[in-house]
Protein backbone atom coordinates (compact mmCIF):
# COMPACT_ATOMS: atom_id res chain seq x y z
CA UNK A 1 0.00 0.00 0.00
CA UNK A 2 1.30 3.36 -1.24
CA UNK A 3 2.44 5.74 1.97
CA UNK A 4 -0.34 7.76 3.03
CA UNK A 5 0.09 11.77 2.32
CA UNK A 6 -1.41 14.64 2.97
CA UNK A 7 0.13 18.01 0.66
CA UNK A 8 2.64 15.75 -0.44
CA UNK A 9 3.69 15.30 3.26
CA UNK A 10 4.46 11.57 3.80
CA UNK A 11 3.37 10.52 7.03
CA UNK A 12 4.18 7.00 6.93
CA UNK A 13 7.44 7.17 9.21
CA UNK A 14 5.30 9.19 12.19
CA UNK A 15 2.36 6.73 11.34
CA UNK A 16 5.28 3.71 12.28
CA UNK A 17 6.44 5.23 15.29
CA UNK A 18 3.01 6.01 16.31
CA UNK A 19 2.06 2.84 16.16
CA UNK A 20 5.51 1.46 18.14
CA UNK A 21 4.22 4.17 21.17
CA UNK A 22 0.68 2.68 20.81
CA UNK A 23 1.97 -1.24 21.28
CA UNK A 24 4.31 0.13 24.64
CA UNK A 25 1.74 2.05 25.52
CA UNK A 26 -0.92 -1.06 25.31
CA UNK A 27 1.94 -3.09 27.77
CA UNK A 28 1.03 -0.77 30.65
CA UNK A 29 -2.03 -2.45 32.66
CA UNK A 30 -3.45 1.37 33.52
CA UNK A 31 -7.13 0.03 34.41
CA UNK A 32 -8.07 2.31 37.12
CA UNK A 33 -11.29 -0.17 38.25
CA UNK A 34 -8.26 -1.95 39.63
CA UNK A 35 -5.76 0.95 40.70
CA UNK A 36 -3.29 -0.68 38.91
CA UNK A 37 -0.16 0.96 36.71
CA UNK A 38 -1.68 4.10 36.52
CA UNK A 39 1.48 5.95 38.22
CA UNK A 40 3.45 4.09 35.63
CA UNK A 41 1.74 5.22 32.90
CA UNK A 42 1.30 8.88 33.94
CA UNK A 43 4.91 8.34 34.53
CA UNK A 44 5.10 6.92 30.33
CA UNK A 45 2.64 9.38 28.60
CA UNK A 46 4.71 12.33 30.53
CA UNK A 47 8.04 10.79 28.99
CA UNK A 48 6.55 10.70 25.33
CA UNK A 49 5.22 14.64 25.61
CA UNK A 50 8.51 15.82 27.08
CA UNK A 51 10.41 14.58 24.26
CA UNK A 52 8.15 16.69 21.79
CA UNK A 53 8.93 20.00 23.75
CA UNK A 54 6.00 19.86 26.36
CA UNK A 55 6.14 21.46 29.45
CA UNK A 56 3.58 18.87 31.41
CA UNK A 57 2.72 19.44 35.33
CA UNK A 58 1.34 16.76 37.33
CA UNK A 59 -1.31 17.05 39.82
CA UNK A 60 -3.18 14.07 42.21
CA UNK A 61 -6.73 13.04 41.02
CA UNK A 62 -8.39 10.79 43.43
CA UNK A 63 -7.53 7.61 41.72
CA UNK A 64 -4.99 9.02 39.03
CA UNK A 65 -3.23 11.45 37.95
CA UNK A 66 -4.09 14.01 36.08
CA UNK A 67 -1.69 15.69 33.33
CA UNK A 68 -1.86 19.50 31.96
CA UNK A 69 0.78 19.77 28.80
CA UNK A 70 1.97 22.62 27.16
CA UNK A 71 3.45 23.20 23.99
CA UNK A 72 4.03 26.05 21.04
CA UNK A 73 2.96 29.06 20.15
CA UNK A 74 0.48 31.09 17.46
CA UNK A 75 -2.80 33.17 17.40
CA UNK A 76 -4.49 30.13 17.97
CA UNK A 77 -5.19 27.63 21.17
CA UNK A 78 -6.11 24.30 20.81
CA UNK A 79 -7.14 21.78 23.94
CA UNK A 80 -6.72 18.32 23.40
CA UNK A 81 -8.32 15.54 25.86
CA UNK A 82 -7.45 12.40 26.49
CA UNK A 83 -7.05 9.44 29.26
CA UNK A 84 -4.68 6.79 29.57
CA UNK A 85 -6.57 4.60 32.09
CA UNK A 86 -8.43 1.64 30.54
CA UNK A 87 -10.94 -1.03 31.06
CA UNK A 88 -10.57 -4.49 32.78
CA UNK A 89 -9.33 -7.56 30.46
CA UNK A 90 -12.46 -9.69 31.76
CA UNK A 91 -13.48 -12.03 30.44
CA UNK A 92 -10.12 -12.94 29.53
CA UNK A 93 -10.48 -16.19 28.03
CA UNK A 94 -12.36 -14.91 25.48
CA UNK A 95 -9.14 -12.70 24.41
CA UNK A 96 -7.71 -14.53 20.94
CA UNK A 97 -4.75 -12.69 21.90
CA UNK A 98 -3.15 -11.74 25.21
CA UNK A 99 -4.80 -8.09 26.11
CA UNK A 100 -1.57 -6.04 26.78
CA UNK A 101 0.41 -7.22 24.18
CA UNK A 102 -0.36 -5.43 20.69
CA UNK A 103 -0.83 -7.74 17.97
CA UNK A 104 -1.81 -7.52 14.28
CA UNK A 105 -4.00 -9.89 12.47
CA UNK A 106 -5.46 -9.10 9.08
CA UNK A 107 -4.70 -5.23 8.70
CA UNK A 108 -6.26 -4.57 12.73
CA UNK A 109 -4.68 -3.70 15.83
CA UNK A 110 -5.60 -5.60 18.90
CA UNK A 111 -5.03 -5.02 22.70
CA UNK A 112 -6.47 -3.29 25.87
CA UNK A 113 -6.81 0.18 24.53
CA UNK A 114 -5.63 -0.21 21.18
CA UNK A 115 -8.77 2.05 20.45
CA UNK A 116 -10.31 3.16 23.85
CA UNK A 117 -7.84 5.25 24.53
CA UNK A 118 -4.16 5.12 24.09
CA UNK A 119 -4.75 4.21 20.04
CA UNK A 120 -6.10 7.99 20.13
CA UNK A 121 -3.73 9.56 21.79
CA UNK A 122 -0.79 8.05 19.82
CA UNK A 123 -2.36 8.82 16.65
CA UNK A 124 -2.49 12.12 18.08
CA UNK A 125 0.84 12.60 19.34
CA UNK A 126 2.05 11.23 15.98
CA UNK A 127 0.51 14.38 13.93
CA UNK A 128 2.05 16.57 16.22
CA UNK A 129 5.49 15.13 15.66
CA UNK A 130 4.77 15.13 11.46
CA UNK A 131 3.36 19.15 12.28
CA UNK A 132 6.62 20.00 13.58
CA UNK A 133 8.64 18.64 11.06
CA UNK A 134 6.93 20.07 8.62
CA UNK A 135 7.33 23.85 10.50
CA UNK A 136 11.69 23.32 11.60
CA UNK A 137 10.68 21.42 14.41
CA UNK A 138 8.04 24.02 16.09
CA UNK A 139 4.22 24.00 16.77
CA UNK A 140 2.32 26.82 15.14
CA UNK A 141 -0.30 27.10 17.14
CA UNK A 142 -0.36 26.48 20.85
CA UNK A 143 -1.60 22.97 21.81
CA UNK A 144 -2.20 22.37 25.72
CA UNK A 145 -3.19 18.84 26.20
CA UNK A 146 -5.16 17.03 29.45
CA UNK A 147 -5.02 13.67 30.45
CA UNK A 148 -6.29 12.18 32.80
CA UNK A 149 -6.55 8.27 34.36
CA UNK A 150 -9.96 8.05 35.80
CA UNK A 151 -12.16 8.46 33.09
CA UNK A 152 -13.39 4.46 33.16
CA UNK A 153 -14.08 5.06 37.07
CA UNK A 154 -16.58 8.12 35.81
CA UNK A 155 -13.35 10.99 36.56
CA UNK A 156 -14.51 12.10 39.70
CA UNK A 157 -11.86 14.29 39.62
CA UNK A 158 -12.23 16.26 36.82
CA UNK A 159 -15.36 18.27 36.85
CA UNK A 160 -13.42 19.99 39.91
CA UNK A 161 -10.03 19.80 38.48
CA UNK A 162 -11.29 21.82 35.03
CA UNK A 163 -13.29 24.13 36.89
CA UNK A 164 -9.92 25.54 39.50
CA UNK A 165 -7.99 25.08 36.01
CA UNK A 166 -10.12 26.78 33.68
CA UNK A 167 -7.59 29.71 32.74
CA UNK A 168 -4.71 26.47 32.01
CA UNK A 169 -6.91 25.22 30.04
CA UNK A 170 -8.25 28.31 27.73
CA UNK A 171 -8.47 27.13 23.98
CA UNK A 172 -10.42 28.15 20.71
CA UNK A 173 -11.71 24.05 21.06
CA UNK A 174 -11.40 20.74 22.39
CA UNK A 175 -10.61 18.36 20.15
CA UNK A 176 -12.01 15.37 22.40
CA UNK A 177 -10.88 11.75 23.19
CA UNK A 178 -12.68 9.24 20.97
CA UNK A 179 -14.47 9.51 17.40
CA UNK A 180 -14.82 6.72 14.59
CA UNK A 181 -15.00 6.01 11.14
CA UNK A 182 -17.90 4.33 9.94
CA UNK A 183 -18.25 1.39 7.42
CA UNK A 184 -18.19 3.27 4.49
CA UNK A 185 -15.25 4.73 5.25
CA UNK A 186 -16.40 8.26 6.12
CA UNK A 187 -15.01 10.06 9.17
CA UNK A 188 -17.59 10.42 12.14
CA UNK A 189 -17.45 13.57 14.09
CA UNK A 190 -19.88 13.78 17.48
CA UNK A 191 -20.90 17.41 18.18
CA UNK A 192 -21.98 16.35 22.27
CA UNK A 193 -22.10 13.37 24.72
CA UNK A 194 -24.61 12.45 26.86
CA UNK A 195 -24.54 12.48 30.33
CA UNK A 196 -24.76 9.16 32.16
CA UNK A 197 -25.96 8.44 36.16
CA UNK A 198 -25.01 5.00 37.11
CA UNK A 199 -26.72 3.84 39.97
CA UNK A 200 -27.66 0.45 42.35
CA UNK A 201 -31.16 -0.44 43.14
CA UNK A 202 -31.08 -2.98 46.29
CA UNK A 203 -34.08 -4.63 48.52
CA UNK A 204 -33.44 -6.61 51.40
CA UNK A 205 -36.41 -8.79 52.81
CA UNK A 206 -34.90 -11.27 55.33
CA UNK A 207 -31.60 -11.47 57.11
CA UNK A 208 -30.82 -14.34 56.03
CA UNK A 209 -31.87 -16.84 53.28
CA UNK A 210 -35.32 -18.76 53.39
CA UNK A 211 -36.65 -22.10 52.33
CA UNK A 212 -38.94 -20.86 49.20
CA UNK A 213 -42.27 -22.53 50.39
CA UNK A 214 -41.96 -19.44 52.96
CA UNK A 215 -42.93 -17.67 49.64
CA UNK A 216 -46.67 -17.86 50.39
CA UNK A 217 -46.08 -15.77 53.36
CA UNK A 218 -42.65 -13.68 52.91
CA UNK A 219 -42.22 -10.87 49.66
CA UNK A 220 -39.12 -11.71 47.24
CA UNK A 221 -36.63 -9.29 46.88
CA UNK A 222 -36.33 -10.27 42.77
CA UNK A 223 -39.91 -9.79 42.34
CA UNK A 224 -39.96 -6.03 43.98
CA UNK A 225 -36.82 -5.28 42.09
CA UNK A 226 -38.36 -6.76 38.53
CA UNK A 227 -41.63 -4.60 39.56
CA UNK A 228 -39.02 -1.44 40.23
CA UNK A 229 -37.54 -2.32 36.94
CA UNK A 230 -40.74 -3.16 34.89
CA UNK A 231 -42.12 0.44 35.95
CA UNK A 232 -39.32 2.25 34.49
CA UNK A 233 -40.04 1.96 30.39
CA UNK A 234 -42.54 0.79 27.81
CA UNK A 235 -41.39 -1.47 25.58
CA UNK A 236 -40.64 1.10 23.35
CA UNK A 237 -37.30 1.78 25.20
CA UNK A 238 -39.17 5.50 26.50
CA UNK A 239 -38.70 6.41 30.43
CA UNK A 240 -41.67 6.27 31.87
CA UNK A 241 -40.49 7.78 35.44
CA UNK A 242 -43.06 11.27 35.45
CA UNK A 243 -40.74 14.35 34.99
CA UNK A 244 -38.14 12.67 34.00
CA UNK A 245 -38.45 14.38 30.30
CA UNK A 246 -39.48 17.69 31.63
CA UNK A 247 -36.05 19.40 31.21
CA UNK A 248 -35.02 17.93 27.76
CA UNK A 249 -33.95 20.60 25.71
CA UNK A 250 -35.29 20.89 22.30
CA UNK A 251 -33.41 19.82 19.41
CA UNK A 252 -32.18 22.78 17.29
CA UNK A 253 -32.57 23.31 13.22
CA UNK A 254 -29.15 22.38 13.02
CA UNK A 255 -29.83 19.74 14.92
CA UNK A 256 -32.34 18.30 13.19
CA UNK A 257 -30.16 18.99 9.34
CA UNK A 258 -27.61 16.93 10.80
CA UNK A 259 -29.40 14.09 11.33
CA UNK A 260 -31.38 13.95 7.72
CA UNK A 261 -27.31 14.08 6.52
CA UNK A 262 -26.73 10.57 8.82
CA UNK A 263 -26.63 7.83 6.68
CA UNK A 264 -27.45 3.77 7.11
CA UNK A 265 -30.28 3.30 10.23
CA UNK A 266 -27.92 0.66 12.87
CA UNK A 267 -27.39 -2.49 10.31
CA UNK A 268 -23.80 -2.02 10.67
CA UNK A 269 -24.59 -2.29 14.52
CA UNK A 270 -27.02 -4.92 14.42
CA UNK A 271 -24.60 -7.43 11.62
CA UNK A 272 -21.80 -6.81 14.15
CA UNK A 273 -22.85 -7.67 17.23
CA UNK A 274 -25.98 -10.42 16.47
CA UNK A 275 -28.82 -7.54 17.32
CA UNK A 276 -32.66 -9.79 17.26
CA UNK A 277 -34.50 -7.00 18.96
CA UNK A 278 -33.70 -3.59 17.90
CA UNK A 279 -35.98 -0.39 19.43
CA UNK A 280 -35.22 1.46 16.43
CA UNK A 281 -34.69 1.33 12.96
CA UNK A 282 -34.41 3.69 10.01
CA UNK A 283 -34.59 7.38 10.70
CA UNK A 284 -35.76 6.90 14.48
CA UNK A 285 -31.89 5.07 14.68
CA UNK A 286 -30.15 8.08 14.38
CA UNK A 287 -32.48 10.51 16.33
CA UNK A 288 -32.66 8.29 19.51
CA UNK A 289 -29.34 7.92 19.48
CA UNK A 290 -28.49 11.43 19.57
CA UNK A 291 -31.07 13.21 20.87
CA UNK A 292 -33.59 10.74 23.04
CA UNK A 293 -32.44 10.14 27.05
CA UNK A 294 -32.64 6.16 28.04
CA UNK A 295 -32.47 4.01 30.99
CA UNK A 296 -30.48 0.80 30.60
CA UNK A 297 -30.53 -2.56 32.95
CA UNK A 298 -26.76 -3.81 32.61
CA UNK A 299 -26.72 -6.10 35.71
CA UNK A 300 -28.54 -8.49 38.21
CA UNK A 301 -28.04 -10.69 40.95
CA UNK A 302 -29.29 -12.55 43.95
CA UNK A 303 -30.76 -15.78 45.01
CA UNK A 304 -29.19 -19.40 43.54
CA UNK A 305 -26.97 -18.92 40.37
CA UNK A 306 -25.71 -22.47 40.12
CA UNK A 307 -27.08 -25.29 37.95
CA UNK A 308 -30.47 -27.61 38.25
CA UNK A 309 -32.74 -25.90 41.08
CA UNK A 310 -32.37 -24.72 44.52
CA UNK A 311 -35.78 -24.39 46.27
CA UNK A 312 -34.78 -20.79 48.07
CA UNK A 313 -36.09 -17.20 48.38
CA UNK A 314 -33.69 -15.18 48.44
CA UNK A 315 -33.08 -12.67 51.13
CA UNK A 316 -31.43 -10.04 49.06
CA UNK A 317 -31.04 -9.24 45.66
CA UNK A 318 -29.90 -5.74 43.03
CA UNK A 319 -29.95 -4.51 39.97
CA UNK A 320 -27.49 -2.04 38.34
CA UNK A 321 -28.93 0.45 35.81
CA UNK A 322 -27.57 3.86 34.12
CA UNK A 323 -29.41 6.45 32.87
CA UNK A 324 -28.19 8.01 29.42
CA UNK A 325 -29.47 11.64 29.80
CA UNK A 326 -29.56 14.85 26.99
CA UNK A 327 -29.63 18.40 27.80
CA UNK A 328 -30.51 19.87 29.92
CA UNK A 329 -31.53 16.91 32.46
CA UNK A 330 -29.14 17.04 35.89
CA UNK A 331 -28.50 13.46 37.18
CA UNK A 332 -29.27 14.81 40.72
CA UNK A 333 -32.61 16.19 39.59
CA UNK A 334 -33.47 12.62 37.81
CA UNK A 335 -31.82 10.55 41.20
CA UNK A 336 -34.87 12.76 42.90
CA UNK A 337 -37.38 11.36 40.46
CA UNK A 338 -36.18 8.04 40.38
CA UNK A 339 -36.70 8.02 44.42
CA UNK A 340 -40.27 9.58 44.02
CA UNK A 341 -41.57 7.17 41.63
CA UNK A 342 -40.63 4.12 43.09
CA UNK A 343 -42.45 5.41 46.47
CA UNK A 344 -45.49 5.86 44.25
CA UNK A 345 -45.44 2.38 43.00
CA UNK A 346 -45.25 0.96 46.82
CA UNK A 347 -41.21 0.13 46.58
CA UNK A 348 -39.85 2.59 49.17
CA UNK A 349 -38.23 -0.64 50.38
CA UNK A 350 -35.49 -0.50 47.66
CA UNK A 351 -32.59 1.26 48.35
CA UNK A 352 -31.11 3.50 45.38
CA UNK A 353 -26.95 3.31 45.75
CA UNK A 354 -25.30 5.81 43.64
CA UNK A 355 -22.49 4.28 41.44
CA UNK A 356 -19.29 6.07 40.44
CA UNK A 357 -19.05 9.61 39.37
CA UNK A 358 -22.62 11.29 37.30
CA UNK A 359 -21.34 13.49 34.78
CA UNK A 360 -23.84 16.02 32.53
CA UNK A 361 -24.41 15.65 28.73
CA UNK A 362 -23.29 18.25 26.55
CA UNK A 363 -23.48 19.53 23.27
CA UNK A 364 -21.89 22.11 20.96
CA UNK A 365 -23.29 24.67 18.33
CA UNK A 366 -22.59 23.19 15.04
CA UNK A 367 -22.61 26.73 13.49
CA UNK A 368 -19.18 27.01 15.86
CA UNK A 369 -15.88 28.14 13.99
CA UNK A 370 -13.98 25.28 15.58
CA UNK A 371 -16.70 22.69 14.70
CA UNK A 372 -16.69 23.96 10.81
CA UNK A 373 -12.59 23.92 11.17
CA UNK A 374 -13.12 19.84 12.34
CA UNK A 375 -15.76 19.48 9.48
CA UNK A 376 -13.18 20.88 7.22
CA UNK A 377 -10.02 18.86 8.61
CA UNK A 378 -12.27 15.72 8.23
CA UNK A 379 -12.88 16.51 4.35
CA UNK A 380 -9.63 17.12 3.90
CA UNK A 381 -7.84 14.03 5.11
CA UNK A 382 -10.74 11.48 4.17
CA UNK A 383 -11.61 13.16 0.72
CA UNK A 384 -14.92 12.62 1.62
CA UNK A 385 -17.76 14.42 3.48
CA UNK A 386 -17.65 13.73 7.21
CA UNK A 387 -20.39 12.37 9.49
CA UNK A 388 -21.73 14.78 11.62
CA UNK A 389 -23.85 13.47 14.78
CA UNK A 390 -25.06 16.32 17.14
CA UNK A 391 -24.57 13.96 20.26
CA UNK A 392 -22.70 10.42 20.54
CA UNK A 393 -25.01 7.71 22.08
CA UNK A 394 -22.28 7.02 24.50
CA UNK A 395 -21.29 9.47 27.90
CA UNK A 396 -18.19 10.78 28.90
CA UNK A 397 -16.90 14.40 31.43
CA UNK A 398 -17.55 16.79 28.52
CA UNK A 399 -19.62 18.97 30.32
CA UNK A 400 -16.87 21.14 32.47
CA UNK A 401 -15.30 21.95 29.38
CA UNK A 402 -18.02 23.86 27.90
CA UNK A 403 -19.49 25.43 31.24
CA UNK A 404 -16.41 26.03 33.09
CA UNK A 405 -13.85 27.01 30.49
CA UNK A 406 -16.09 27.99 27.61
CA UNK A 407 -15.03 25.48 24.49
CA UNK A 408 -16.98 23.39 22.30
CA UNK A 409 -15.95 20.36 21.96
CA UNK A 410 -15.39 17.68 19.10
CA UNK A 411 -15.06 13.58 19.02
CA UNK A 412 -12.98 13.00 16.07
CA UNK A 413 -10.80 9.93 15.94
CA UNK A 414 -10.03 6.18 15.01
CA UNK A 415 -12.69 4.02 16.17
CA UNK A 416 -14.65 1.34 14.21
CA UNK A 417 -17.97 0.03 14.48
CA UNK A 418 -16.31 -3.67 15.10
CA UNK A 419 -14.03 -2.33 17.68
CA UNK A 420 -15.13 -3.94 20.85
CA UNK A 421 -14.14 -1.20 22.94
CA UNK A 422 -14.81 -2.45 26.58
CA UNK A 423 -14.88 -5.99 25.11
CA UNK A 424 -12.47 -8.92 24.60
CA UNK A 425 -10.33 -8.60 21.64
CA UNK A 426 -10.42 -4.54 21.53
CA UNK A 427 -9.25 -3.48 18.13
CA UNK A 428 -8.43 -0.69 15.56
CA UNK A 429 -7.99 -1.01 11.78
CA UNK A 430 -4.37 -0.25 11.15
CA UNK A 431 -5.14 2.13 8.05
CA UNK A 432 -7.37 4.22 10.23
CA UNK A 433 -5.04 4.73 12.89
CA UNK A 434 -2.82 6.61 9.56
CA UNK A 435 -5.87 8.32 8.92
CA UNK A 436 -6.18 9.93 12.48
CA UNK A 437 -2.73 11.28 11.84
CA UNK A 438 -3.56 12.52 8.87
CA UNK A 439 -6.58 14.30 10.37
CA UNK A 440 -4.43 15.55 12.72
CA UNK A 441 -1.87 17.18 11.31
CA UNK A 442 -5.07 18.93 9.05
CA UNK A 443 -6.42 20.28 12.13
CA UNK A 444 -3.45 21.55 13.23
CA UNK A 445 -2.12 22.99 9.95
CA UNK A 446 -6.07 24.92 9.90
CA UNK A 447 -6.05 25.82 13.22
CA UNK A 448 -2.66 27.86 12.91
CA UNK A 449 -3.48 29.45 9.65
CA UNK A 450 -7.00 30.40 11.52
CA UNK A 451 -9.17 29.29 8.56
């Protein structure tokens, strides 16, 4: 395959070393679930920005650290976020390849954050690098970078951290952490995330175990949590808690244009990953996923779990749902209607246990200079029209960034719809991870020429 170029630029040699900082970068077990090597790899990622000419500070995070880098100069600012904490390896026998060991197999990229998210920072790093070659070995623009290590924990440090930093952290844009490319090949850029509120619903009815033909006179802890559960959608996928839509901001014109523009309606989605009951399908796909809040059941337990049967009611039991919220919905606010309604159905006797950091959805004005500049990078370096999707389905700490230092922000990167991110056998496609640099060093080059 020909070296990939951009204005007769080849980036083939920054794409290689990229890729060599991606597979030690993949060795270093950061998953902050588990508190492990995340000193170590603040320790790495510092190392690998020092040697480009940033000035990086350090400062504690609850579970990680969190970086601030620093690094040229110009009329224009751009922030750059990204974390270098990933997920747990479990299930790890259903790896094909060991997790922290980057491996190749038919033209992908596979290992613990290959894609989710040390693959995007190392494609970013790597434009940077080709950016200063191309300018004597300078940045044209200034680029101040943050990185943190406790985004899969929720980064309960960083709506505080960006909010005392703000003034470090002043930029024209954020250029954020994730983005993907989409079957077709076309570059997908998300305009907003949602916010997410993860949260434990437990009931308790004996202390202790009971023999289950007690069940004509004792209440079952699975049954009040499957009632709690049962109450909280139609089988449409729609909340049904009251108020819980109240405070859902209306989707602008712009909005609404960019999702007519968003092609296919989920089949990619659906082939992939074995999909028999989708909610929604053709243009409904695209709008729910953007624009519509959702509640999702991604855990149970209690009672016998073994095989054959085990005549028992079960003294305890939970259920762990999150809450994928648009704006303008505050996770407290919905934790207060989530409490209400499940007095009104008679289940004050289930305990709500809040789960990991909430974090606020957000959303930026696609009429924004920086968002054009990203629409324009992306058309550049793909030779195609980009995606544009007002919101991602997914969640992330966007929020601070907009209300606390003023930025819109923009998820451009190197994902794929077969990725797995969070899953076994994580991946990226080796020819996108060239095509994030190449994006890259577009941005950049646009940026500092402030068109």
């Amino acid at each position: 395959m020909l070296p990939l170029k951009l204005a007769s630029a080849d980036l083939s040699a920054h794409i290689e070393r990229g890729i060599e900082d991606l597979r030690d970068l993949v060795a270093l077990e950061s998953v902050s679930a588990q508190g492990r090597m995340l000193p170590e790899t603040a320790a790495f990622v510092t190392r690998l920005l020092e040697a480009e000419g940033f000035e990086v500070r350090a400062y504690p995070g609850e579970v990680a650290p969190v970086l601030v880098a620093e690094a040229g100069a110009g009329a224009a600012t751009l922030l750059i976020y990204n974390h270098y904490d990933v997920q747990p390896e479990d299930p790890l026998e259903l790896w094909e390849t060991p997790p922290f060991t980057l491996t190749e197999r038919d033209g992908r990229l596979y290992g613990r954050g290959a894609s989710d998210d040390k693959g995007e920072f190392a494609s970013r790093l790597a434009a940077i690098r080709a950016v200063k070659e191309r300018h004597g070995g300078t940045l044209p623009l200034r680029v101040r970078w943050l990185i943190e290590g406790e985004e899969e924990v929720g980064s309960p440090s960083l709506e505080r951290f960006v909010t005392e930093h703000a003034d470090e952290l002043r930029a024209d844009g954020c250029w954020w952490e994730f983005g993907g490319i989409d079957p077709d090949g076309r570059p997908v850029l998300s305009l907003g995330l949602k916010g997410v509120m993860c949260v434990e619903l437990r009931c308790r009815v004996a202390a202790s175990d009971l023999h289950s033909s007690l069940g004509a006179v004792v209440d079952n802890p699975l049954y009040r949590l499957a009632r709690a559960v049962a109450s909280l959608r139609d089988g449409a996928g729609r909340v049904t808690i009251p108020g819980f839509s109240d405070d859902v901001r209306e989707a602008s014109p712009a909005d609404r244009a960019a999702l007519t523009q968003i092609p296919g309606d989920g089949q990619a989605v659906r082939e992939t990953y074995g999909v028999t009951r989708p909610l929604a399908t053709g243009p409904a796909y695209h709008e729910r996923l953007n624009l519509h809040p959702v509640v999702n059941v991604n855990g149970w337990g209690g009672g016998y779990q073994g095989e054959g049967s085990k005549t028992v009611l079960p003294a305890h039991g939970f259920v762990k749902l999150d809450f994928r919220l648009v704006p303008d919905q505050d996770p407290a606010r919905v934790l207060e209607l989530l409490r209400a309604h499940l007095d009104a159905q008679g289940l004050d006797d289930v305990e709500i246990v809040e789960l990991e950091a909430h974090q606020k959805p957000a959303r930026a004005d696609a009429g924004h200079g920086f968002v054009q500049a990203c629409i324009a990078a992306a058309r550049e370096a793909y030779g195609q029209e980009p995606v544009v999707q007002p919101s991602s389905g997914g969640s992330g700490p966007m929020h601070p960034f907009g209300a606390a230092v003023g930025v819109p922000c923009v998820a451009a990167g190197i994902g794929n719809v077969g990725g797995r991110v969070h899953a076994p056998n994580e991946n990226i496609v080796r020819e996108h991870f060239g095509q994030g640099v190449a994006f890259g060093v577009a941005l950049l080059e646009r940026l500092s020429r402030g068109s």
